[in-house]
C-alpha atoms as a PDB file:
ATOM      1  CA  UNK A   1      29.490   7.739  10.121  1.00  0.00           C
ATOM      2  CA  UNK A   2      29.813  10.717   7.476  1.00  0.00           C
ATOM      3  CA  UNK A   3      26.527  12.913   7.074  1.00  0.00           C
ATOM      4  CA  UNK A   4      26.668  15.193   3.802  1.00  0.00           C
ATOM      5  CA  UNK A   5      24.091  18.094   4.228  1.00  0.00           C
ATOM      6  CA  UNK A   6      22.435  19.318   1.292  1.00  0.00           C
ATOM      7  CA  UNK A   7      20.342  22.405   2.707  1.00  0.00           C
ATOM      8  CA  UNK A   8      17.039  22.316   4.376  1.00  0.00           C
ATOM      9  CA  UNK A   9      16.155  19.107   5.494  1.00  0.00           C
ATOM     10  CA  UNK A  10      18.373  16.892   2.623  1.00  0.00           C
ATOM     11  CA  UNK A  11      21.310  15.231   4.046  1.00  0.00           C
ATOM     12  CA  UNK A  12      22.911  11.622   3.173  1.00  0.00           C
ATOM     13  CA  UNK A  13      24.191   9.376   5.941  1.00  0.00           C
ATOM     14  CA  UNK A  14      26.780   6.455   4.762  1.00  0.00           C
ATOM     15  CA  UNK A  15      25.862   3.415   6.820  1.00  0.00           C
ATOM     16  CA  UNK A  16      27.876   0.047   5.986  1.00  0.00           C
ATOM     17  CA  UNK A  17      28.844   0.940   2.067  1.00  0.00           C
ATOM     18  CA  UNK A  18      25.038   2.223   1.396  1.00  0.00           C
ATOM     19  CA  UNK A  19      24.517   5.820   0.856  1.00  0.00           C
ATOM     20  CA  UNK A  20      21.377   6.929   2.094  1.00  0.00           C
ATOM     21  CA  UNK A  21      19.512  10.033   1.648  1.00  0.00           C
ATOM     22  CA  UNK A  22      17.017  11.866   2.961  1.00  0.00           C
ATOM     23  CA  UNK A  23      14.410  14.076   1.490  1.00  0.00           C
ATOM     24  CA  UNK A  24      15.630  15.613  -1.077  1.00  0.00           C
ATOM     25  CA  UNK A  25      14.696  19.083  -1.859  1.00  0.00           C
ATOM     26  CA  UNK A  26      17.658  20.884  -3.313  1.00  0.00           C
ATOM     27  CA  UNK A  27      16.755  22.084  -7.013  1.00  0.00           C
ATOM     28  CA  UNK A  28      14.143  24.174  -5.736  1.00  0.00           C
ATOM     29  CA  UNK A  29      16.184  25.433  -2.883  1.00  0.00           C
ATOM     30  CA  UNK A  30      18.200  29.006  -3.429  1.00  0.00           C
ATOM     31  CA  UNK A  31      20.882  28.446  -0.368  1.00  0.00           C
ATOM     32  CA  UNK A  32      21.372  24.558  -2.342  1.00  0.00           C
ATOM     33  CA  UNK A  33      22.367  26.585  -5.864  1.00  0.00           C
ATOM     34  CA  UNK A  34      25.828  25.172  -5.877  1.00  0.00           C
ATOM     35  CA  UNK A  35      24.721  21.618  -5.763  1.00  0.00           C
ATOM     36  CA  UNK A  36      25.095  19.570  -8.309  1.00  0.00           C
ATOM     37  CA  UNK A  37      22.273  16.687  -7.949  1.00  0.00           C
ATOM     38  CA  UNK A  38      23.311  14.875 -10.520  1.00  0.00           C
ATOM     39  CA  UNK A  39      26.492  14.360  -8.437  1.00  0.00           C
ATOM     40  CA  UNK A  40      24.545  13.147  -5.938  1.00  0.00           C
ATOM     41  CA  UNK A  41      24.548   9.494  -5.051  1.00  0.00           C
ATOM     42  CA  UNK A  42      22.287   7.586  -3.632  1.00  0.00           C
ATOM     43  CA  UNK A  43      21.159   3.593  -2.671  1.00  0.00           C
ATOM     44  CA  UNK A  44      18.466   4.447  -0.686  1.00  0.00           C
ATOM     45  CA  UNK A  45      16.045   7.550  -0.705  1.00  0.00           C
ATOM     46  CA  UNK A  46      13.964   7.708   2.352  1.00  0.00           C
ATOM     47  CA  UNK A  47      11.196  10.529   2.908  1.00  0.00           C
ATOM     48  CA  UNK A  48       9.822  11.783   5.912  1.00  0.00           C
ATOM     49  CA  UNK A  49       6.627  12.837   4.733  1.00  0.00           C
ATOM     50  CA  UNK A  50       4.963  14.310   1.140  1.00  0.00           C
ATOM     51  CA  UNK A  51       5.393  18.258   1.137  1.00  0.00           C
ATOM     52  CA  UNK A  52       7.128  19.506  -1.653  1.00  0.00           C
ATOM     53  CA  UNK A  53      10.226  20.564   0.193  1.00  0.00           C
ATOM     54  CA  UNK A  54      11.370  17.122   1.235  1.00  0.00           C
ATOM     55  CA  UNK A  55       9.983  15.522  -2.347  1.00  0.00           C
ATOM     56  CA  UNK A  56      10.955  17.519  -5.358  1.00  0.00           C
ATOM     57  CA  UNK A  57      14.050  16.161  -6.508  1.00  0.00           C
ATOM     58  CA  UNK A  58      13.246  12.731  -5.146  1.00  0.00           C
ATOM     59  CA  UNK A  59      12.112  11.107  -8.434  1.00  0.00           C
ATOM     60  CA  UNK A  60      15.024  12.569 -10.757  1.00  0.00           C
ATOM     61  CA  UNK A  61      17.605  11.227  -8.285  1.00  0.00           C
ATOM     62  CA  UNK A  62      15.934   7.901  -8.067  1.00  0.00           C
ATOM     63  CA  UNK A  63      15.818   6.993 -11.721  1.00  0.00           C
ATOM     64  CA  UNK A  64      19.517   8.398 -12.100  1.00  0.00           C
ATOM     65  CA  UNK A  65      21.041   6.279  -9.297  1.00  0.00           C
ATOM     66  CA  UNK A  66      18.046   3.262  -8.753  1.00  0.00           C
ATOM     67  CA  UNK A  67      17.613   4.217  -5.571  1.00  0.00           C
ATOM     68  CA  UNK A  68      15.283   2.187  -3.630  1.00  0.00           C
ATOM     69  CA  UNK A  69      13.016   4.932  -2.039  1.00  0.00           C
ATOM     70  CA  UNK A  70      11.365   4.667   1.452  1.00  0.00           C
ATOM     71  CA  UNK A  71       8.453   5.816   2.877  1.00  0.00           C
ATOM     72  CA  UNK A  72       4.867   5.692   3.412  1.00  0.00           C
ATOM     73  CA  UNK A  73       2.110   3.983   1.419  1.00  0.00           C
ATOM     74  CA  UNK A  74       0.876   6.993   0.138  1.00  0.00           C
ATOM     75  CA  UNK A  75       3.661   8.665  -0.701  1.00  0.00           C
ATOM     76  CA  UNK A  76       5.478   5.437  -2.370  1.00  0.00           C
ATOM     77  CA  UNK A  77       2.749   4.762  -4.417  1.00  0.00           C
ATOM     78  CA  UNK A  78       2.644   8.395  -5.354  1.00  0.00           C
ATOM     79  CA  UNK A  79       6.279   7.778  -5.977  1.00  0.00           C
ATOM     80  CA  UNK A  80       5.190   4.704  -8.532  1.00  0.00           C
ATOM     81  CA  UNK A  81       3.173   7.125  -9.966  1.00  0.00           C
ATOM     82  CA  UNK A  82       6.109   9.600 -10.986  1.00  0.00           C
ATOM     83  CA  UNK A  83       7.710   6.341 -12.738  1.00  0.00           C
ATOM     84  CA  UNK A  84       9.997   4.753  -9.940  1.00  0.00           C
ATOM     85  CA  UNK A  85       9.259   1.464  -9.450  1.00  0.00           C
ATOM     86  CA  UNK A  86      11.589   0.709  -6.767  1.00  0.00           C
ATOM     87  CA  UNK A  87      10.009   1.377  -3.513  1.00  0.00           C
ATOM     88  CA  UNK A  88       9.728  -0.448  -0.547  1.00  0.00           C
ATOM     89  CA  UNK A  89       6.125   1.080   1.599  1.00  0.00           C
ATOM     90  CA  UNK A  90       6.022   1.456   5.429  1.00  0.00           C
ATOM     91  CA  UNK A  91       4.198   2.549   8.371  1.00  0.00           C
ATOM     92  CA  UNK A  92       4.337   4.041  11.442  1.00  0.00           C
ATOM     93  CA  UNK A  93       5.392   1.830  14.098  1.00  0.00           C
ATOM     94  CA  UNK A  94       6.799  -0.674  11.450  1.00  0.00           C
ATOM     95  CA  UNK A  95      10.549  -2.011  11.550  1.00  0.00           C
ATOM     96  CA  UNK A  96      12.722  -3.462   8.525  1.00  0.00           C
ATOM     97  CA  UNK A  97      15.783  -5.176   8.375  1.00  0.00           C
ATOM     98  CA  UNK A  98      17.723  -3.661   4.629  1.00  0.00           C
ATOM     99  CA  UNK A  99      20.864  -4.700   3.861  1.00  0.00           C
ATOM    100  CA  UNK A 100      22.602  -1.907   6.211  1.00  0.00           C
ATOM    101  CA  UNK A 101      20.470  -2.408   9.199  1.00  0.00           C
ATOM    102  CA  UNK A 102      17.341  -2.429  10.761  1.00  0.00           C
ATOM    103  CA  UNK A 103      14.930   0.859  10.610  1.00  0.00           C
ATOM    104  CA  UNK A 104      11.804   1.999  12.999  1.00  0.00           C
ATOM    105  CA  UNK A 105       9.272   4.442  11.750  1.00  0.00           C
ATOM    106  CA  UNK A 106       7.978   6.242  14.719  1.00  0.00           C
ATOM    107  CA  UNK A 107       5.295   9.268  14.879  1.00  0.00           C
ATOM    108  CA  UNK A 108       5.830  12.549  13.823  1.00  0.00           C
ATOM    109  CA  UNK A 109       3.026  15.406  14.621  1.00  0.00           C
ATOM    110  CA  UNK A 110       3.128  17.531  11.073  1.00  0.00           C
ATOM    111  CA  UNK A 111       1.137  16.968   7.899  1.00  0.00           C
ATOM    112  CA  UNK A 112       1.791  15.110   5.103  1.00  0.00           C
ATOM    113  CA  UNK A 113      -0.108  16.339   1.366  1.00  0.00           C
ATOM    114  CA  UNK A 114       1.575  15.282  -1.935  1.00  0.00           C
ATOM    115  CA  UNK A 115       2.364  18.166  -4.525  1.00  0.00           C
ATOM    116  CA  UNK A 116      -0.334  17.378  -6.568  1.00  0.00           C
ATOM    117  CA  UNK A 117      -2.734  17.680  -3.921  1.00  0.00           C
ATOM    118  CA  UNK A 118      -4.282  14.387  -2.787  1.00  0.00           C
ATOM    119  CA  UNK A 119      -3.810  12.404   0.574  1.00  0.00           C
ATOM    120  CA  UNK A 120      -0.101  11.866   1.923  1.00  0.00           C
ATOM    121  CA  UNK A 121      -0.550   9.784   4.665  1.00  0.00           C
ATOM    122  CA  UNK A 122       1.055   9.799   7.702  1.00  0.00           C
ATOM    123  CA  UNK A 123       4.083  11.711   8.103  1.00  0.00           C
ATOM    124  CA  UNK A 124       6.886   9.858  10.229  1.00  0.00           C
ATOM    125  CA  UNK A 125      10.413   9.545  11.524  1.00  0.00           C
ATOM    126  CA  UNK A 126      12.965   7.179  11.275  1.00  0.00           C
ATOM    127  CA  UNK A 127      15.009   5.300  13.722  1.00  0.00           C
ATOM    128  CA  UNK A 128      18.391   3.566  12.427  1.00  0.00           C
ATOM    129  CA  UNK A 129      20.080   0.525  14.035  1.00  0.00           C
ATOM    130  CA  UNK A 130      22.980  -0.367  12.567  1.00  0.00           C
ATOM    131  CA  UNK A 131      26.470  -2.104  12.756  1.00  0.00           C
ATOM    132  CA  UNK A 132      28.213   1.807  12.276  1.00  0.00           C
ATOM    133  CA  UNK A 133      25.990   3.529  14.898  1.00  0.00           C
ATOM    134  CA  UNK A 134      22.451   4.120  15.527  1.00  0.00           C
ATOM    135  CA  UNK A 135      20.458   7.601  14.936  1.00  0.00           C
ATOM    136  CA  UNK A 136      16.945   9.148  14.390  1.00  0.00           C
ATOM    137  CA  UNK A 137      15.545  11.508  12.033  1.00  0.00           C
ATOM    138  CA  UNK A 138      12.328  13.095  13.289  1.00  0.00           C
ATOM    139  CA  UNK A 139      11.325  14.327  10.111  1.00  0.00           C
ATOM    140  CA  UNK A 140       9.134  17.124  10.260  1.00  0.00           C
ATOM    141  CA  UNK A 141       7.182  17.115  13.882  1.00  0.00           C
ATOM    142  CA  UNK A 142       6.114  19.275  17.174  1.00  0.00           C
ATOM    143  CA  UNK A 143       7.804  17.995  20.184  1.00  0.00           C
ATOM    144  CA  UNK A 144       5.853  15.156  21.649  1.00  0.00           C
ATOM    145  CA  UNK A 145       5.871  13.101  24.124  1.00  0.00           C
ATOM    146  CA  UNK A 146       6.394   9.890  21.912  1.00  0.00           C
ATOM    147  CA  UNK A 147       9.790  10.626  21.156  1.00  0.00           C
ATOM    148  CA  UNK A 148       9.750   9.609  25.567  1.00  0.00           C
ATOM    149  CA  UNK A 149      10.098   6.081  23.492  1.00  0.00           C
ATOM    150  CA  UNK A 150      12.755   5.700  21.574  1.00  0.00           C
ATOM    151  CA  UNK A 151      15.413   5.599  24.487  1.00  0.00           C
ATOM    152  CA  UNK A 152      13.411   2.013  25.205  1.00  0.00           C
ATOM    153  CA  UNK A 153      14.590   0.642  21.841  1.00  0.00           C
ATOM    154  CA  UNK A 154      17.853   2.184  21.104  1.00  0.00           C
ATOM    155  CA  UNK A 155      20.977   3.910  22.030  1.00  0.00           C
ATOM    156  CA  UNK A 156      21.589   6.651  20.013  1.00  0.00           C
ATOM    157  CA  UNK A 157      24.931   8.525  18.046  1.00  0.00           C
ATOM    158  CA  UNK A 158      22.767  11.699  16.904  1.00  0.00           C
ATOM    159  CA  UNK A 159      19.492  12.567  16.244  1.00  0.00           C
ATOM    160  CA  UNK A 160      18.415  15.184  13.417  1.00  0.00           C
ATOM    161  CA  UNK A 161      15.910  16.998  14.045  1.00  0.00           C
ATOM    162  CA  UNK A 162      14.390  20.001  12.721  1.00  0.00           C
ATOM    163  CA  UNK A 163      15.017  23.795  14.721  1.00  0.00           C
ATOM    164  CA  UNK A 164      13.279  26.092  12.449  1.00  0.00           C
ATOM    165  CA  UNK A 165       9.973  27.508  14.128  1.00  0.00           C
ATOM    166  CA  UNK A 166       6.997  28.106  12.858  1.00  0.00           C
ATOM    167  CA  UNK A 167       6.451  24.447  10.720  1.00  0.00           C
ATOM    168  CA  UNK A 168       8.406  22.459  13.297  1.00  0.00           C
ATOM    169  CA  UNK A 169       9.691  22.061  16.567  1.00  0.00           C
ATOM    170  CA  UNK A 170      12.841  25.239  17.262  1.00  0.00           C
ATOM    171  CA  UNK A 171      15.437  25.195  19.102  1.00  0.00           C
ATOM    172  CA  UNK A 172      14.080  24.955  22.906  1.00  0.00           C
ATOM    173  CA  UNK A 173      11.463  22.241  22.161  1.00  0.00           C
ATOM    174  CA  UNK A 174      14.258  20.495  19.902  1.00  0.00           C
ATOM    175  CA  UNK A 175      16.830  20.307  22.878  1.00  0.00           C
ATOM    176  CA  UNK A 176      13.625  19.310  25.095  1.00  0.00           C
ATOM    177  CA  UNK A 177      13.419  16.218  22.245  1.00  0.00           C
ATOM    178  CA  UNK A 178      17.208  15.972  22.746  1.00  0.00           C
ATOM    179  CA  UNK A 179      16.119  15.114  26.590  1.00  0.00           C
ATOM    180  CA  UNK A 180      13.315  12.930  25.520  1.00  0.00           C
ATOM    181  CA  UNK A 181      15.394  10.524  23.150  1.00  0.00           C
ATOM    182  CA  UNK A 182      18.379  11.117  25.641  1.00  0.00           C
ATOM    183  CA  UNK A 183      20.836  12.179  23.014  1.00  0.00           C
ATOM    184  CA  UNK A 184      23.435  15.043  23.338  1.00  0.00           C
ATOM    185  CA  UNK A 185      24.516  14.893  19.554  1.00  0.00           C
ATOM    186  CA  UNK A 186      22.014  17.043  17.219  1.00  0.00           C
ATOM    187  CA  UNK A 187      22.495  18.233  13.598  1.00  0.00           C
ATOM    188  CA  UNK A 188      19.831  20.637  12.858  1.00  0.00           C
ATOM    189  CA  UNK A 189      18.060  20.852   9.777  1.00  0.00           C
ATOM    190  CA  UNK A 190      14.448  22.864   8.260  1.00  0.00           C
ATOM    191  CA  UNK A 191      15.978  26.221   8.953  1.00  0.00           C
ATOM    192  CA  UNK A 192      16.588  29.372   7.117  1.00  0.00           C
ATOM    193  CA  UNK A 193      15.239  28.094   3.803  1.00  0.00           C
ATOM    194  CA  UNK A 194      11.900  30.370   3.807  1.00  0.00           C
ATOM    195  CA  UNK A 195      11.518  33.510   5.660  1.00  0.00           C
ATOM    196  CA  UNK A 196       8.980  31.505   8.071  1.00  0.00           C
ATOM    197  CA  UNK A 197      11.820  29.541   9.380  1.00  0.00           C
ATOM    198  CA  UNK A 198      15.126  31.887   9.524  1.00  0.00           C
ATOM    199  CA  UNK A 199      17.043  31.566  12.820  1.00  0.00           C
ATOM    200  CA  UNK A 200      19.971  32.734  14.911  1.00  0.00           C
ATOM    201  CA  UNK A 201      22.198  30.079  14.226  1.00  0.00           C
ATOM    202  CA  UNK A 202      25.099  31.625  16.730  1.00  0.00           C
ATOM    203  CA  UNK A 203      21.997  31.553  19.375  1.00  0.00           C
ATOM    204  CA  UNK A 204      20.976  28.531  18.645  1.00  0.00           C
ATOM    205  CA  UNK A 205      24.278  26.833  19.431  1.00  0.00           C
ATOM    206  CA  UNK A 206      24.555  28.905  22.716  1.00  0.00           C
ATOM    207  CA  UNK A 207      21.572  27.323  23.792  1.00  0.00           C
ATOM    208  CA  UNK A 208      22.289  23.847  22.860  1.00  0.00           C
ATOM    209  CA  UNK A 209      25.871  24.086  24.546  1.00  0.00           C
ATOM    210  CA  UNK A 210      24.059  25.822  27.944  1.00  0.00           C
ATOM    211  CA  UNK A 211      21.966  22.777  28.111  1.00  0.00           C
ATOM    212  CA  UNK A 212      24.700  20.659  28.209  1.00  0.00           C
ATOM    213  CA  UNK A 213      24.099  19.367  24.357  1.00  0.00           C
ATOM    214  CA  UNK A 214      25.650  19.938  20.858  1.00  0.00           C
ATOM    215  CA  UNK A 215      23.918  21.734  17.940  1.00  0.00           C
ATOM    216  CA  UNK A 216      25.738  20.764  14.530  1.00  0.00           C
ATOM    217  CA  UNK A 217      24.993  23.069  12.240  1.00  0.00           C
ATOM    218  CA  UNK A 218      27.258  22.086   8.991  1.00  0.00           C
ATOM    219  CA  UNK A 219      27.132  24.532   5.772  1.00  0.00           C
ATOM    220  CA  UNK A 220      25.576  22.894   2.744  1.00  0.00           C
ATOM    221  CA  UNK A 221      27.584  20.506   0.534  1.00  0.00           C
ATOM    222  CA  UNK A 222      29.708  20.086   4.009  1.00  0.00           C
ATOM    223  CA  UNK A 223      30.557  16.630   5.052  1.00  0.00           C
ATOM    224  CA  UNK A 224      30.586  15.580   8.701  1.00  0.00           C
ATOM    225  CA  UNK A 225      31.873  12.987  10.713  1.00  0.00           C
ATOM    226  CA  UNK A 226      28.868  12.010  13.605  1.00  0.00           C
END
């Protein structure tokens, strides 16, 4: 599979012909300048939760590609709200089959208000079966001991998770969740954006390759094979 990484926790994964991205916050996002969204494409938007930084560009990109966007009840009708009719709602510890493959939302221990203030549900991550490879994307979270799980449903390719401190998990409890879900491929994402969350990326691969594990860290706009 090719992942596309857009800065801060926006990146696009092409699973069987579909494009599908992930919270997209790139407008609003200084290192993401150079990026074009309007050259962004896009048959699925899923988000992870309803803070502004994984939401903002979300509805623009949506009614520019008719994207079918993903995510919780609160946020997708929130999403309705903005004008986008096509959404498909979920839950935590619900499964789909699309058209690419089957998807898991599984818990993820963060927050989840809308930009306007009211209720955003549950935040949650995403697991992704599929005929090209399987992965996860923990959206925003603390380690827990949930992710324990997700070895008991799937095999994974990679897992993206975020390493950024502060908001999230960083980069010891993220290779501990690289133990948990049994996966030794990471790309690592919700770093460096904000001075709350600016890391030692050179560090942060040292550590991931001492543990026996590899921290992708790809520059924005870069494409990837995983």
């Amino acid at each position: 599979m090719k992942l596309t990484y857009y800065g801060h926790s926006s990146f696009s994964v092409d699973v069987q012909g579909k494009k599908i991205l992930f919270d997209p916050f790139i407008s609003h996002n200084e290192l993401a300048k150079h990026i074009d969204i309007n050259s962004i494409e896009a048959d699925y938007i899923f988000l992870s939760h309803g803070h502004e930084d994984h939401v903002a560009d979300c509805a623009n990109i949506a009614k520019r590609t008719g994207a079918k966007v993903v995510a919780n009840w609160e946020v997708a009708n929130w999403i309705n709200k903005q004008g986008i009719a096509n959404t498909h709602p979920m839950n935590t510890g619900g499964k789909w089959k699309f058209d690419f493959g089957i998807v898991k939302c599984v818990v993820a221990q963060h927050s989840s208000g809308l930009p306007d203030g009211s209720y955003g549900g549950n935040p949650m991550g995403f697991i992704f079966n599929t005929a090209d490879g399987n992965f996860y994307y923990s959206g925003d979270t603390a380690l827990t001991l949930d992710m324990q799980l997700i070895p008991s449903w799937i095999d994974l390719n990679f897992a993206v998770l975020p390493i950024g401190d502060n908001f999230t998990m960083d980069v010891n409890d993220a290779i501990d969740a690289s133990v948990f879900i049994q996966c030794n491929t990471i790309v690592g994402v919700h770093y460096d954006t904000f001075g709350f969350i600016k890391i030692d990326k050179a560090a942060a691969v040292s550590r991931f390759d001492n543990a026996g594990k590899e921290l992708l860290l790809p520059a924005i706009g870069e494409t990837i094979d995983v």
